[in-house]
PDB file of N, CA and C in Angstrom:
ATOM      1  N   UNK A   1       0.199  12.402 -11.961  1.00  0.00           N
ATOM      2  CA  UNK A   1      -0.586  12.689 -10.764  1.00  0.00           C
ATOM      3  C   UNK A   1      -0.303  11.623  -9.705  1.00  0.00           C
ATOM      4  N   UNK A   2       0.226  12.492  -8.490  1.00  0.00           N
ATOM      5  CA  UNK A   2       0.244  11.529  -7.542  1.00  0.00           C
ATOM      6  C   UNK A   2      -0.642  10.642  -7.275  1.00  0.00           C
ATOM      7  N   UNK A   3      -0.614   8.905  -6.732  1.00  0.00           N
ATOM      8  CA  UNK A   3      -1.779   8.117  -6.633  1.00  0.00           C
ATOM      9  C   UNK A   3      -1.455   7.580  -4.939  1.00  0.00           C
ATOM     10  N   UNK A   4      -1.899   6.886  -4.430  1.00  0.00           N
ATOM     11  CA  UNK A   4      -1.892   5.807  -3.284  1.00  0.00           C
ATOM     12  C   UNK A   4      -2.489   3.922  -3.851  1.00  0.00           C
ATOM     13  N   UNK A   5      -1.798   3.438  -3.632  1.00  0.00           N
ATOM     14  CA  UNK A   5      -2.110   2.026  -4.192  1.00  0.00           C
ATOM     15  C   UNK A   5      -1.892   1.360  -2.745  1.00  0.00           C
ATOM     16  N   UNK A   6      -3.263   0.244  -2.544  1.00  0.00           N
ATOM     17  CA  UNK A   6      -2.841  -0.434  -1.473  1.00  0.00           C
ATOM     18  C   UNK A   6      -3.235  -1.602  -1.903  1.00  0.00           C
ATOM     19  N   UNK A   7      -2.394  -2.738  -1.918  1.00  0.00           N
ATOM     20  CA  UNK A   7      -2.868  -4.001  -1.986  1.00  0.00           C
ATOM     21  C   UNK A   7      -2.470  -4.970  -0.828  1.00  0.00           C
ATOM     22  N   UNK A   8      -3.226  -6.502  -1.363  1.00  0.00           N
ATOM     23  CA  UNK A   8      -3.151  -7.421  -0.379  1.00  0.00           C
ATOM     24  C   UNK A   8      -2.558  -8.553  -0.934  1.00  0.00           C
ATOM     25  N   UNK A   9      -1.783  -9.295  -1.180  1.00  0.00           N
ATOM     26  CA  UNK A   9      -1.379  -9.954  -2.016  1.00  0.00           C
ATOM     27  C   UNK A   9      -1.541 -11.192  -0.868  1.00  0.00           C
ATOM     28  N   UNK A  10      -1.385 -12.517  -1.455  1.00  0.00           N
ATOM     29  CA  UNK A  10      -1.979 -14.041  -0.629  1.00  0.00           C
ATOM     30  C   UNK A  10      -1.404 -14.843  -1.463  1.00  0.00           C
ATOM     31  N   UNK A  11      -1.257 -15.952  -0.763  1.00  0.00           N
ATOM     32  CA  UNK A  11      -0.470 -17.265  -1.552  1.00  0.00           C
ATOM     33  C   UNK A  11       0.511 -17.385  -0.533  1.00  0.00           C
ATOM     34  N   UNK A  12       1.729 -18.040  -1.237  1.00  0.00           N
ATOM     35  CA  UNK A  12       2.795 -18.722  -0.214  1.00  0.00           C
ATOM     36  C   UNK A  12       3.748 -17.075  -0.446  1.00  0.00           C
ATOM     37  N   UNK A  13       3.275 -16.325   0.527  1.00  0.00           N
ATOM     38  CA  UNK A  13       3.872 -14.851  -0.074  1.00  0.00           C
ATOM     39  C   UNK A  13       4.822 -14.223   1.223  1.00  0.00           C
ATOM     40  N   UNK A  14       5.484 -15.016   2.504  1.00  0.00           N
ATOM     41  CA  UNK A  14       5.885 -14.949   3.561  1.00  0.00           C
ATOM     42  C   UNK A  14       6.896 -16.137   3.786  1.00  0.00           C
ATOM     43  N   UNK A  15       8.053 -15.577   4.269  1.00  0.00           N
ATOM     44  CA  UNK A  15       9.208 -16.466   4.180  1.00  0.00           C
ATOM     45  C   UNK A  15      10.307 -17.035   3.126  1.00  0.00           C
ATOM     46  N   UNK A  16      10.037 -16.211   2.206  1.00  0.00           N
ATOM     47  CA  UNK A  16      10.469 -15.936   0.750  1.00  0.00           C
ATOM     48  C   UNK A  16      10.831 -15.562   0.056  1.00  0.00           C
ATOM     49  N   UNK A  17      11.339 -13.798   1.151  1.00  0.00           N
ATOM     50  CA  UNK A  17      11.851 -12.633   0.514  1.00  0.00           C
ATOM     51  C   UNK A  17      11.047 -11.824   0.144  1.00  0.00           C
ATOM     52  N   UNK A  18       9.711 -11.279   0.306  1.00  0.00           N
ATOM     53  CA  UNK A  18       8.579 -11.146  -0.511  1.00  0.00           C
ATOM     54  C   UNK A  18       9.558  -9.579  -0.029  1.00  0.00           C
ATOM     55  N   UNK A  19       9.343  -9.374   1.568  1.00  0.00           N
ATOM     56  CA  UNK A  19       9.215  -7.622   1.647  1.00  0.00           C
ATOM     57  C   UNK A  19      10.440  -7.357   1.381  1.00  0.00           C
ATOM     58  N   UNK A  20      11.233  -8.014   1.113  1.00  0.00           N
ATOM     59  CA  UNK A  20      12.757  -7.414   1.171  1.00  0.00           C
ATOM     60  C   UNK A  20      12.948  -6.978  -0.612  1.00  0.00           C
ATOM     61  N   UNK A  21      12.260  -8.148  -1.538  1.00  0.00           N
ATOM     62  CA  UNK A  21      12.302  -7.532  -2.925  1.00  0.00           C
ATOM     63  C   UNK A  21      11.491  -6.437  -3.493  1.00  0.00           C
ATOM     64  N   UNK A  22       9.868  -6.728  -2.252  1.00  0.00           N
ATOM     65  CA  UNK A  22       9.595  -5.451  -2.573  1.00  0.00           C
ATOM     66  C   UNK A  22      10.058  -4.065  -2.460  1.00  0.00           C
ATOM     67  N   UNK A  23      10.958  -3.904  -1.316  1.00  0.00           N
ATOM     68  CA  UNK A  23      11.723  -3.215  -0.946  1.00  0.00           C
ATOM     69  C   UNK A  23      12.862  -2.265  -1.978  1.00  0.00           C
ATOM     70  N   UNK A  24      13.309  -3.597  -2.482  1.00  0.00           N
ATOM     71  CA  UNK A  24      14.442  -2.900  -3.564  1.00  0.00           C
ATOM     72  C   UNK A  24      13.824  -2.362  -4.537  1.00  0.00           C
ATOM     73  N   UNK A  25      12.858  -2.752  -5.257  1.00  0.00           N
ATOM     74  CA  UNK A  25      11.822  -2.828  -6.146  1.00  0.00           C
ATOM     75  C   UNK A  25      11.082  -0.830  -5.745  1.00  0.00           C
ATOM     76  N   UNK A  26      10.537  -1.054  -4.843  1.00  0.00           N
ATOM     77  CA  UNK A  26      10.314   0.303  -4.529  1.00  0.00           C
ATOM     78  C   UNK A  26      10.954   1.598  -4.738  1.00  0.00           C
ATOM     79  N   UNK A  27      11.863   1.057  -4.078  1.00  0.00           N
ATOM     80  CA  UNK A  27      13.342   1.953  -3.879  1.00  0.00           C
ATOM     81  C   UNK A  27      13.904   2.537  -5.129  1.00  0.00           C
ATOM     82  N   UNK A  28      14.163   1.544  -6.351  1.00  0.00           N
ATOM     83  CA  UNK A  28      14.702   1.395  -7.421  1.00  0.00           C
ATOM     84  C   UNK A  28      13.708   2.548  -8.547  1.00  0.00           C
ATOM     85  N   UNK A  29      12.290   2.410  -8.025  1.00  0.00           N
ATOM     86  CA  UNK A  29      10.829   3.025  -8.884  1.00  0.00           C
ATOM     87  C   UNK A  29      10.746   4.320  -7.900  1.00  0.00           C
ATOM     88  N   UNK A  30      11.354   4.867  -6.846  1.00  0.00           N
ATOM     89  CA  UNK A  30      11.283   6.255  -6.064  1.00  0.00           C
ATOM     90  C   UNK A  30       9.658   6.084  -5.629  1.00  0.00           C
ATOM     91  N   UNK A  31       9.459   4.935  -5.304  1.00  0.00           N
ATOM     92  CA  UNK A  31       7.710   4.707  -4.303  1.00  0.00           C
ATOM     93  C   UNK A  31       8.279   5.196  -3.250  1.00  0.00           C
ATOM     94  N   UNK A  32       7.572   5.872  -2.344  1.00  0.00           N
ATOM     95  CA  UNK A  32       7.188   5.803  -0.837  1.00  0.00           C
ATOM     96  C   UNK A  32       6.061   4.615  -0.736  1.00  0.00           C
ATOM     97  N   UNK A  33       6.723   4.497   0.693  1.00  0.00           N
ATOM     98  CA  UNK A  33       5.271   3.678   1.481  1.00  0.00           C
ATOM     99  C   UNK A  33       5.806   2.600   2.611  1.00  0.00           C
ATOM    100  N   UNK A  34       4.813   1.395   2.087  1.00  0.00           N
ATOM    101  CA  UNK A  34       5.317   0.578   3.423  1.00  0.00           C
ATOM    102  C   UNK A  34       5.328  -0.921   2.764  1.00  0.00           C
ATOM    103  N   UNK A  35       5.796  -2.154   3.317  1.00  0.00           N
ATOM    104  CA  UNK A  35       5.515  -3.641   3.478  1.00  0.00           C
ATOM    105  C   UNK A  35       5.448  -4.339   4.447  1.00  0.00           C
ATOM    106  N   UNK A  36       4.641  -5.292   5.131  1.00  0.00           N
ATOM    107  CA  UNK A  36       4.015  -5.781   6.148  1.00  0.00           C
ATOM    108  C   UNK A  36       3.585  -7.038   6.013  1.00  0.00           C
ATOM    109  N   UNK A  37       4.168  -8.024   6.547  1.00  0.00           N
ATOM    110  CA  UNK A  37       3.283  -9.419   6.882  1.00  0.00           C
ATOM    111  C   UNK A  37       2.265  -9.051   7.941  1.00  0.00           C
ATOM    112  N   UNK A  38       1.287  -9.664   7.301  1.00  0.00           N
ATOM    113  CA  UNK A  38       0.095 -10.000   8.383  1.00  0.00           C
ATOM    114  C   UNK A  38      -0.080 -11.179   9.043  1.00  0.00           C
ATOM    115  N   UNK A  39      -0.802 -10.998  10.098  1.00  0.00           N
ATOM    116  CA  UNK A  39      -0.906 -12.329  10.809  1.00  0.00           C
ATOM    117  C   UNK A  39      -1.460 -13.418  10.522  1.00  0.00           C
ATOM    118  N   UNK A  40      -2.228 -13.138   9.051  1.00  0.00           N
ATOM    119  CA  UNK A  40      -3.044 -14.495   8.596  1.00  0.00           C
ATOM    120  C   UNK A  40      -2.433 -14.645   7.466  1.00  0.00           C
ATOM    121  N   UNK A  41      -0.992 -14.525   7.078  1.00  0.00           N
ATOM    122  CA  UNK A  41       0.422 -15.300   6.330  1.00  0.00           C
ATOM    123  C   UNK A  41      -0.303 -14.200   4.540  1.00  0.00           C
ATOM    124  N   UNK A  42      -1.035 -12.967   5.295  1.00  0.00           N
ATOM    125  CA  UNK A  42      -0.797 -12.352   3.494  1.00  0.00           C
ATOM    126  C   UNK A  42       0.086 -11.043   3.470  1.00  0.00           C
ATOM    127  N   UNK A  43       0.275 -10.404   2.481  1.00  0.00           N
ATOM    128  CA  UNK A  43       1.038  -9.515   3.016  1.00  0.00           C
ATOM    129  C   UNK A  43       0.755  -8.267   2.536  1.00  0.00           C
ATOM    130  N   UNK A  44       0.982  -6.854   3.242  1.00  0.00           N
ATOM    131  CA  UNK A  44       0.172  -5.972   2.837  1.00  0.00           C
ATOM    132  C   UNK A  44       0.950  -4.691   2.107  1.00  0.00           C
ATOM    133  N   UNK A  45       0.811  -3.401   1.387  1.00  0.00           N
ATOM    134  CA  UNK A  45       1.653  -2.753   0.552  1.00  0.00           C
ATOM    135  C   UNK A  45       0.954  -1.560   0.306  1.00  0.00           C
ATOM    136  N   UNK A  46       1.160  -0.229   0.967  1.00  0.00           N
ATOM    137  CA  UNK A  46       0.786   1.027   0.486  1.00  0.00           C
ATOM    138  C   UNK A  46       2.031   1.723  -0.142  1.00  0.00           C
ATOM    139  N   UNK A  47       1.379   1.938  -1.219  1.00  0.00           N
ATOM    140  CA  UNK A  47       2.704   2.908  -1.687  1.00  0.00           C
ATOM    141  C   UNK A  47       1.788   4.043  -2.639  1.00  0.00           C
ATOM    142  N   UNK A  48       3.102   4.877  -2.705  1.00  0.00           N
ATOM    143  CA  UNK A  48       2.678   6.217  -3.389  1.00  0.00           C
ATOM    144  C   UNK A  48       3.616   6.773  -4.352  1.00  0.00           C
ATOM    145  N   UNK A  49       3.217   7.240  -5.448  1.00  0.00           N
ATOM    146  CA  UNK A  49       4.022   7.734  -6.423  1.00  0.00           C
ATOM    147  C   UNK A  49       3.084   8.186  -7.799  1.00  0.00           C
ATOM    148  N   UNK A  50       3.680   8.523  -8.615  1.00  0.00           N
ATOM    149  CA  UNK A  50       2.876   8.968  -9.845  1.00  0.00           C
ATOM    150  C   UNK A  50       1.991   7.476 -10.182  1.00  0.00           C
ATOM    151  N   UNK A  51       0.763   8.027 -10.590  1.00  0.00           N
ATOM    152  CA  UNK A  51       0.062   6.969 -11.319  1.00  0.00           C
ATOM    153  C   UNK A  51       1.125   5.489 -11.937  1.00  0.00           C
ATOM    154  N   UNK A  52       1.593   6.425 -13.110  1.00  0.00           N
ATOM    155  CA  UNK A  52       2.672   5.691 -14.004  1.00  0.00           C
ATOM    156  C   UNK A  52       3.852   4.470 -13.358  1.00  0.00           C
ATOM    157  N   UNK A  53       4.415   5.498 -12.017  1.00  0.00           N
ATOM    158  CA  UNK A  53       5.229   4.888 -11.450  1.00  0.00           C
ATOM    159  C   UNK A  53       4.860   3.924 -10.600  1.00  0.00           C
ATOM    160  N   UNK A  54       3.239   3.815 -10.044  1.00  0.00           N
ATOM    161  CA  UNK A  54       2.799   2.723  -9.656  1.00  0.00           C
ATOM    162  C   UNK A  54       2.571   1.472  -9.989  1.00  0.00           C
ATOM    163  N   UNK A  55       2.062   2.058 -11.360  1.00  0.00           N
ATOM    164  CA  UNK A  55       2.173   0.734 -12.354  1.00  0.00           C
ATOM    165  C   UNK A  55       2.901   0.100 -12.675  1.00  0.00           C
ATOM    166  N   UNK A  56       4.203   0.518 -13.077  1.00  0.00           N
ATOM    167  CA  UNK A  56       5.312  -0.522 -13.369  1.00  0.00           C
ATOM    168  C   UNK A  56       5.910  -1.228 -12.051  1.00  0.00           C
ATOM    169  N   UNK A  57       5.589  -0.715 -10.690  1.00  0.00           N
ATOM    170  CA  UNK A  57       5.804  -1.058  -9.589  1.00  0.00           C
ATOM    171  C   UNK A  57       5.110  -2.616  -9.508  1.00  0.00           C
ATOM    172  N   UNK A  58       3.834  -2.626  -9.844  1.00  0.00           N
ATOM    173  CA  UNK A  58       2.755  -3.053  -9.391  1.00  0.00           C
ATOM    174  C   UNK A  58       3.341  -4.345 -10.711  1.00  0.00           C
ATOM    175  N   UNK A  59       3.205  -4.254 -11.794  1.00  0.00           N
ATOM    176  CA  UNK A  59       3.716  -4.900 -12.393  1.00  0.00           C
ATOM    177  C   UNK A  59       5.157  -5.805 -12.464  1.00  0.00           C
ATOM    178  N   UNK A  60       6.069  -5.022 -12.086  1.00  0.00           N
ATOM    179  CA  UNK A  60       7.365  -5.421 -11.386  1.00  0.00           C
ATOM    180  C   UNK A  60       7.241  -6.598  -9.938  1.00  0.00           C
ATOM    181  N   UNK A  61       6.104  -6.228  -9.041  1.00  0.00           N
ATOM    182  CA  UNK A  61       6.114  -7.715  -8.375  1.00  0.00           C
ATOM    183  C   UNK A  61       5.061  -8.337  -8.472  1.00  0.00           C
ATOM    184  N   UNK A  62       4.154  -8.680  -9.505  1.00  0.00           N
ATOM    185  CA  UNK A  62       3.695  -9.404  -9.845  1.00  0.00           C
ATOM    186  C   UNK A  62       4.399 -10.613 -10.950  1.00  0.00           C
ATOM    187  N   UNK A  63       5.473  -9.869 -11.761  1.00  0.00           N
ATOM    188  CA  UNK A  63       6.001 -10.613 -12.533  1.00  0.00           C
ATOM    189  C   UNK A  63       7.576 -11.133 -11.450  1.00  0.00           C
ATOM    190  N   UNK A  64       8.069 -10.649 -10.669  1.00  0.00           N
ATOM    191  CA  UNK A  64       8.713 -11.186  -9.815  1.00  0.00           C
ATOM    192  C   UNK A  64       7.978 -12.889  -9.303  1.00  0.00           C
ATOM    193  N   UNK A  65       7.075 -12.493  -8.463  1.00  0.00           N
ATOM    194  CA  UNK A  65       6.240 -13.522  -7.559  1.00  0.00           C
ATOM    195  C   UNK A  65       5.173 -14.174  -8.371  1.00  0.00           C
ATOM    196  N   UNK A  66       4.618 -13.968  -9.877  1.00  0.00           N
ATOM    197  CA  UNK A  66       3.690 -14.856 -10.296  1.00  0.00           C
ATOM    198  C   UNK A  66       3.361 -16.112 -10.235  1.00  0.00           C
ATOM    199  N   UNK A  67       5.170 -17.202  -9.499  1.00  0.00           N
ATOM    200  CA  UNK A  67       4.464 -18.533  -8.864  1.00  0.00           C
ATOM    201  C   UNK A  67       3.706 -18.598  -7.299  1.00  0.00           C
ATOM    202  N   UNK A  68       4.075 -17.916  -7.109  1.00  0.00           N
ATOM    203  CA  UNK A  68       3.849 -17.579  -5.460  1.00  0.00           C
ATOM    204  C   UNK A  68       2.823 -16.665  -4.767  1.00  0.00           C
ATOM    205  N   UNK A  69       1.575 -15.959  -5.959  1.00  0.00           N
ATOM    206  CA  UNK A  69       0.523 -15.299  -5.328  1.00  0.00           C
ATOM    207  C   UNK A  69      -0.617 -15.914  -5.977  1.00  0.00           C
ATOM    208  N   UNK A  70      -1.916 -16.386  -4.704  1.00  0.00           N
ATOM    209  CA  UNK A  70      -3.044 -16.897  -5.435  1.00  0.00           C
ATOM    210  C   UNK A  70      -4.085 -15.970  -5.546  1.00  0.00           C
ATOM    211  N   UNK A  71      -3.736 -14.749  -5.113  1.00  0.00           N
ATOM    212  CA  UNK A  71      -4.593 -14.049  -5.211  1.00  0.00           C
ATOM    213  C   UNK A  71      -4.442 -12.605  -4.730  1.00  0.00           C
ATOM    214  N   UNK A  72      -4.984 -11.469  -5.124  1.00  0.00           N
ATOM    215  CA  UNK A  72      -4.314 -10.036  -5.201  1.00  0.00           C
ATOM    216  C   UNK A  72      -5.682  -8.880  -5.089  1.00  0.00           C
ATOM    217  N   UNK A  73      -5.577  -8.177  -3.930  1.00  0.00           N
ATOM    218  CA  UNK A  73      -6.504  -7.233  -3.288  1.00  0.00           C
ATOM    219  C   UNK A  73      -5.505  -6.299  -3.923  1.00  0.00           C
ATOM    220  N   UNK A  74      -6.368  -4.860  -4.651  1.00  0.00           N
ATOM    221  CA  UNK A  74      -6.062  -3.679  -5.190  1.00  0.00           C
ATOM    222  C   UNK A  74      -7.125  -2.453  -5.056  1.00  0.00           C
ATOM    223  N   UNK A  75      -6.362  -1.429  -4.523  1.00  0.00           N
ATOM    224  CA  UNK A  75      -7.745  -0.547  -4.518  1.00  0.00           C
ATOM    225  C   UNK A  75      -6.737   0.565  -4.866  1.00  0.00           C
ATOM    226  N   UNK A  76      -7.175   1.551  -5.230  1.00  0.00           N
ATOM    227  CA  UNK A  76      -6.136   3.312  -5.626  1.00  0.00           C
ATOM    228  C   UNK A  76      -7.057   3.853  -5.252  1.00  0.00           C
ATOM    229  N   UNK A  77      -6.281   4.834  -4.352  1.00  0.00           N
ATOM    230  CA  UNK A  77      -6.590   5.793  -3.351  1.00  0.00           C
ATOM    231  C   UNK A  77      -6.211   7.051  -3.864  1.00  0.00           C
ATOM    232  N   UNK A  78      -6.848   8.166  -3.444  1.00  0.00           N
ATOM    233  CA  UNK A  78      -5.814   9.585  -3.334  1.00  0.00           C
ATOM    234  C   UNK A  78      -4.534   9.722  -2.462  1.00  0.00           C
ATOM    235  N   UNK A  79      -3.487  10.100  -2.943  1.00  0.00           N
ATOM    236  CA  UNK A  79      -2.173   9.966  -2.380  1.00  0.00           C
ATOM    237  C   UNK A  79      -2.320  11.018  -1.077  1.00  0.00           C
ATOM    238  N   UNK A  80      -1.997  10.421   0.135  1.00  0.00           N
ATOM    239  CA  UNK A  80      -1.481  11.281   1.265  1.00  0.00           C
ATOM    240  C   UNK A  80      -0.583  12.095   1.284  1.00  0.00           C
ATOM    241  N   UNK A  81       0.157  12.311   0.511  1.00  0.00           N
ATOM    242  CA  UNK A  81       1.843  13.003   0.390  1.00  0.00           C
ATOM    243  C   UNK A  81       2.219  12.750   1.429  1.00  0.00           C
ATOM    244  N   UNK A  82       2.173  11.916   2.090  1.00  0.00           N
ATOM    245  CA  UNK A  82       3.140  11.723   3.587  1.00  0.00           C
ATOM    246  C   UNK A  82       4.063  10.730   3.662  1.00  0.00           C
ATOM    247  N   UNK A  83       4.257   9.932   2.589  1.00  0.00           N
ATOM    248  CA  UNK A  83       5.107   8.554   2.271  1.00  0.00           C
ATOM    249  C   UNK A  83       6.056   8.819   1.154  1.00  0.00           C
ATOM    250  N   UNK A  84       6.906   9.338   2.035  1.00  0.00           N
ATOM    251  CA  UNK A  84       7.933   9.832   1.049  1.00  0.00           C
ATOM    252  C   UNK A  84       8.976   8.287   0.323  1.00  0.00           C
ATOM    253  N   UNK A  85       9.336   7.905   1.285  1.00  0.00           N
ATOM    254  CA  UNK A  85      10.503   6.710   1.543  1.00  0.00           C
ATOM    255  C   UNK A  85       9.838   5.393   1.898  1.00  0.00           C
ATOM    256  N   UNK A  86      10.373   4.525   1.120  1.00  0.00           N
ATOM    257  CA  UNK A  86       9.613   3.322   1.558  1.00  0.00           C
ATOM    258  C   UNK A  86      10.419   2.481   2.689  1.00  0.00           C
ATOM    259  N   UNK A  87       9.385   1.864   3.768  1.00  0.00           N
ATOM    260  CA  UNK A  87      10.078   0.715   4.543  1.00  0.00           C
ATOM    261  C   UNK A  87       9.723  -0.655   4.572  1.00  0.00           C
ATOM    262  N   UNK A  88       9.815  -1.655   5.694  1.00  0.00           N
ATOM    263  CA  UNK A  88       9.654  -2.341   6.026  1.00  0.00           C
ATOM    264  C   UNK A  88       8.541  -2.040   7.267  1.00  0.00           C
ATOM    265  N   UNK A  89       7.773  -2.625   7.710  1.00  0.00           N
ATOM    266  CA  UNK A  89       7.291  -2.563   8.721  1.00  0.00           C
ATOM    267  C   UNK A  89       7.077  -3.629   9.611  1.00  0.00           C
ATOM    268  N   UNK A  90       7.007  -3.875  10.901  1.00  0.00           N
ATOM    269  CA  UNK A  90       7.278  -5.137  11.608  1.00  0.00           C
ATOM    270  C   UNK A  90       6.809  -4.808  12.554  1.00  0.00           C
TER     271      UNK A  90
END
Protein backbone atom coordinates (compact mmCIF):
# COMPACT_ATOMS: atom_id res chain seq x y z
CA UNK A 1 0.00 0.00 0.00
CA UNK A 2 1.06 3.16 -1.13
CA UNK A 3 2.33 5.49 1.95
CA UNK A 4 3.68 9.33 2.12
CA UNK A 5 6.56 9.69 4.71
CA UNK A 6 7.71 13.13 5.65
CA UNK A 7 10.50 13.75 7.84
CA UNK A 8 12.79 16.35 9.38
CA UNK A 9 16.04 15.23 10.04
CA UNK A 10 18.67 17.90 12.26
CA UNK A 11 22.20 17.70 13.26
CA UNK A 12 25.22 18.69 11.14
CA UNK A 13 22.89 17.40 8.13
CA UNK A 14 23.82 20.36 5.37
CA UNK A 15 27.00 20.68 3.50
CA UNK A 16 27.76 17.07 3.49
CA UNK A 17 26.10 15.54 0.70
CA UNK A 18 23.02 14.84 2.69
CA UNK A 19 20.45 15.62 -0.51
CA UNK A 20 22.56 14.35 -3.12
CA UNK A 21 22.82 10.69 -1.24
CA UNK A 22 19.48 10.96 -0.49
CA UNK A 23 18.90 11.32 -3.91
CA UNK A 24 20.65 8.21 -5.19
CA UNK A 25 19.24 6.36 -2.34
CA UNK A 26 15.70 7.23 -3.53
CA UNK A 27 16.24 6.67 -6.95
CA UNK A 28 17.92 3.26 -6.39
CA UNK A 29 14.40 2.24 -3.87
CA UNK A 30 11.87 3.77 -7.01
CA UNK A 31 10.64 6.65 -4.10
CA UNK A 32 9.09 9.64 -5.56
CA UNK A 33 9.28 12.85 -3.78
CA UNK A 34 11.49 15.59 -2.78
CA UNK A 35 14.86 16.89 -0.61
CA UNK A 36 15.29 20.35 0.75
CA UNK A 37 17.56 22.30 3.06
CA UNK A 38 15.85 24.56 5.23
CA UNK A 39 16.76 27.74 6.41
CA UNK A 40 17.34 26.82 10.01
CA UNK A 41 20.37 24.21 8.67
CA UNK A 42 17.65 20.94 8.96
CA UNK A 43 16.66 19.23 6.18
CA UNK A 44 13.39 18.17 4.92
CA UNK A 45 12.09 14.74 2.84
CA UNK A 46 8.63 13.71 1.42
CA UNK A 47 8.62 10.70 -0.29
CA UNK A 48 6.23 8.12 -1.50
CA UNK A 49 6.23 4.55 -2.26
CA UNK A 50 4.94 1.24 -0.86
CA UNK A 51 4.89 1.10 2.89
CA UNK A 52 7.80 -1.56 2.61
CA UNK A 53 9.74 0.50 0.22
CA UNK A 54 9.69 3.35 2.60
CA UNK A 55 11.14 1.60 5.14
CA UNK A 56 14.18 0.36 3.85
CA UNK A 57 14.49 3.93 2.43
CA UNK A 58 14.10 5.38 5.75
CA UNK A 59 16.46 2.96 7.13
CA UNK A 60 19.03 3.26 4.32
CA UNK A 61 19.69 7.03 5.46
CA UNK A 62 19.65 6.70 8.74
CA UNK A 63 22.32 4.09 8.64
CA UNK A 64 24.16 6.20 5.95
CA UNK A 65 24.17 9.54 8.30
CA UNK A 66 23.91 7.96 11.93
CA UNK A 67 27.07 10.25 12.88
CA UNK A 68 25.58 13.24 11.59
CA UNK A 69 21.72 13.39 12.77
CA UNK A 70 20.74 14.55 16.37
CA UNK A 71 17.54 14.22 15.87
CA UNK A 72 14.62 12.93 13.43
CA UNK A 73 10.87 14.32 12.83
CA UNK A 74 8.61 11.37 11.20
CA UNK A 75 5.06 11.40 10.48
CA UNK A 76 3.21 8.84 7.53
CA UNK A 77 0.76 10.28 5.68
CA UNK A 78 -1.69 8.97 2.98
CA UNK A 79 0.19 8.95 -0.30
CA UNK A 80 -0.80 11.77 -2.86
CA UNK A 81 0.05 9.72 -6.00
CA UNK A 82 1.50 12.79 -7.41
CA UNK A 83 5.32 12.12 -6.65
CA UNK A 84 6.23 9.99 -9.04
CA UNK A 85 10.20 10.85 -9.41
CA UNK A 86 12.26 12.09 -6.86
CA UNK A 87 14.23 15.56 -6.83
CA UNK A 88 16.17 17.96 -5.35
CA UNK A 89 14.56 21.04 -4.42
CA UNK A 90 16.23 24.51 -4.02
Amino acid sequence: MKKQLHLIYSGRVQGIGFRYTVLDIARQQKVGGWVKNLDDGKVEIIAEADEDLLKIFLLSINQHFSNYVNDLEIRWLPASGELNVFEIKF
